[in-house]
Protein backbone atom coordinates (compact mmCIF):
# COMPACT_ATOMS: atom_id res chain seq x y z
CA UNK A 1 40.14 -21.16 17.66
CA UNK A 2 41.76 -21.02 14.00
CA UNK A 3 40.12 -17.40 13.51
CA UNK A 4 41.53 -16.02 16.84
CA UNK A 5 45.15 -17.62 15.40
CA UNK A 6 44.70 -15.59 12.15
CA UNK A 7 43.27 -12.77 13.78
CA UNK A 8 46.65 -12.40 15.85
CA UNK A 9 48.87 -13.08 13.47
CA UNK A 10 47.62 -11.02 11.07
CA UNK A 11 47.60 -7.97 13.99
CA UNK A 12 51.18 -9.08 14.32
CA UNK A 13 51.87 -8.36 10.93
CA UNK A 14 50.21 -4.78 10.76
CA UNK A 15 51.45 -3.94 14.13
CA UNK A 16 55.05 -4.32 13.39
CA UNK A 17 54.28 -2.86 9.65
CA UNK A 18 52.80 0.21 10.73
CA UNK A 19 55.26 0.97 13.54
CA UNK A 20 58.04 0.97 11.31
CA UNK A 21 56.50 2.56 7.96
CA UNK A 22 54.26 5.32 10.68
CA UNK A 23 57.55 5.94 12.87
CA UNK A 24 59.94 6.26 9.94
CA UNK A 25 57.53 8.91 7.96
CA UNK A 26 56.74 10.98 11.60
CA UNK A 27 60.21 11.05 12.11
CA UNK A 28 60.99 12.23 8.70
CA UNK A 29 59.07 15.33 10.00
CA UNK A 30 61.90 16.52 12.34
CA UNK A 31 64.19 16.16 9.32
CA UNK A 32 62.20 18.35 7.46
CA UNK A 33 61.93 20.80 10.63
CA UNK A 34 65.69 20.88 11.07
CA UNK A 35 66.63 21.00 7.50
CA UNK A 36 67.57 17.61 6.73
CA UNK A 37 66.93 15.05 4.47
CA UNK A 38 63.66 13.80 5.21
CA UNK A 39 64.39 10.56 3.03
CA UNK A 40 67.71 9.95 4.41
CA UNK A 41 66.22 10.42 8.08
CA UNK A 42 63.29 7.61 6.93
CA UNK A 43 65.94 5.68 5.94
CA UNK A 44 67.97 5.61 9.17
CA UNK A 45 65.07 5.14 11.13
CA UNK A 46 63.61 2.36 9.27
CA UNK A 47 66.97 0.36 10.05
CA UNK A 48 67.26 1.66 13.52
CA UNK A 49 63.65 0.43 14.37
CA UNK A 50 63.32 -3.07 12.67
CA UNK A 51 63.89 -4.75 15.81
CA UNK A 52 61.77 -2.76 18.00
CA UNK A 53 58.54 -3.06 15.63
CA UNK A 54 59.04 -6.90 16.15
CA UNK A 55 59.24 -6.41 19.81
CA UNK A 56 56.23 -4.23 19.98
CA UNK A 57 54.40 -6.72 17.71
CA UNK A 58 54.74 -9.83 19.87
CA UNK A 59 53.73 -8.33 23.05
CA UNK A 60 57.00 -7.41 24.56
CA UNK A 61 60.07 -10.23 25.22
CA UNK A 62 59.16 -11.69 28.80
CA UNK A 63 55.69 -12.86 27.79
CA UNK A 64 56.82 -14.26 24.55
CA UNK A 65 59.97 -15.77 26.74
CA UNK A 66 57.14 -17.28 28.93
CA UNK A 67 55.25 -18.59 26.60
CA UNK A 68 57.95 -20.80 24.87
CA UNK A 69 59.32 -21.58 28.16
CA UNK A 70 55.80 -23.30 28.94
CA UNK A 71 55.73 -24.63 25.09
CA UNK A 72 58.71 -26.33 25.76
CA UNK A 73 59.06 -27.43 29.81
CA UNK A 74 55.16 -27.87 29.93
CA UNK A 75 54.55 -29.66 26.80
CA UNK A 76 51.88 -26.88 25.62
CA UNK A 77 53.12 -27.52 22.01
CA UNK A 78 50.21 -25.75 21.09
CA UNK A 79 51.39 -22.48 22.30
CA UNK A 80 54.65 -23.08 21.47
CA UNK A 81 53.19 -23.22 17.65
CA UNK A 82 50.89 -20.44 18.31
CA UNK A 83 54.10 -18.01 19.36
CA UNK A 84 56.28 -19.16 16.85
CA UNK A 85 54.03 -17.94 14.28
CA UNK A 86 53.21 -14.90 15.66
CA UNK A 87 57.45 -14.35 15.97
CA UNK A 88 57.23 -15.30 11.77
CA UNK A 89 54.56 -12.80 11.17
CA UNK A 90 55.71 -9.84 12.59
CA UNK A 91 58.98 -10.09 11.28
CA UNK A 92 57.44 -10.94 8.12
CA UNK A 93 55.64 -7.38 8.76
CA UNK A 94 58.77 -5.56 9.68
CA UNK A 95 60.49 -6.68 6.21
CA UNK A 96 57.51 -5.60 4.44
CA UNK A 97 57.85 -2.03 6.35
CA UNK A 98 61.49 -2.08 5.60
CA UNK A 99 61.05 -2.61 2.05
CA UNK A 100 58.34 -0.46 1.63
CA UNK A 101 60.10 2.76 3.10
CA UNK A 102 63.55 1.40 1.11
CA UNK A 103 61.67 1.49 -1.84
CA UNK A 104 59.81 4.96 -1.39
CA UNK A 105 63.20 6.91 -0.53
CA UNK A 106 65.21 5.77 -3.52
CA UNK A 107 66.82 2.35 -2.45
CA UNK A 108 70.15 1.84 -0.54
């Protein structure tokens, strides 16, 4: 049980790190196409899509919605545990994304 936990939280992590540092650098690409600051585009996008990585992370909003719902009506406190972790990872993995790409392109 504990190494399925760890095994998706730590896919929540990744997931919502690579969508943001993977999106942010292939959109940098039409930058570069249209004569644009790539870094400046990375940077936009990185902000724009912080949310979004989170989302994709955890599944999508109605079954995270369901699962609390259940965690908290039902008494599955378990679950309710579970998601809340996986909620902490991925933004966890979106900062990380965010502050990798911030870093790379100069800073703010």
């Amino acid at each position: 049980m504990f190494l399925r936990v760890s095994r998706e939280i730590l896919l929540a992590f990744f997931l919502a790190f690579g969508v943001l540092v993977g999106g942010s650098i292939s959109g940098s690409f039409a930058a570069f196409l249209t004569k644009a600051s790539p870094f400046m585009m990375m940077r936009e996008l990185v902000k724009i899509n912080r949310i979004w990585s989170i989302v994709v992370a955890i599944g999508g909003t109605f079954p995270t919605i369901r699962v609390i719902e259940s965690g908290l009506f039902g008494g599955q406190l378990l679950a309710l545990v579970r998601q809340f972790a996986l909620i902490i990872s991925a933004l966890l993995g979106a900062y990380a994304g965010y502050w990798l790409i911030i870093t790379i392109t100069g800073g703010e």
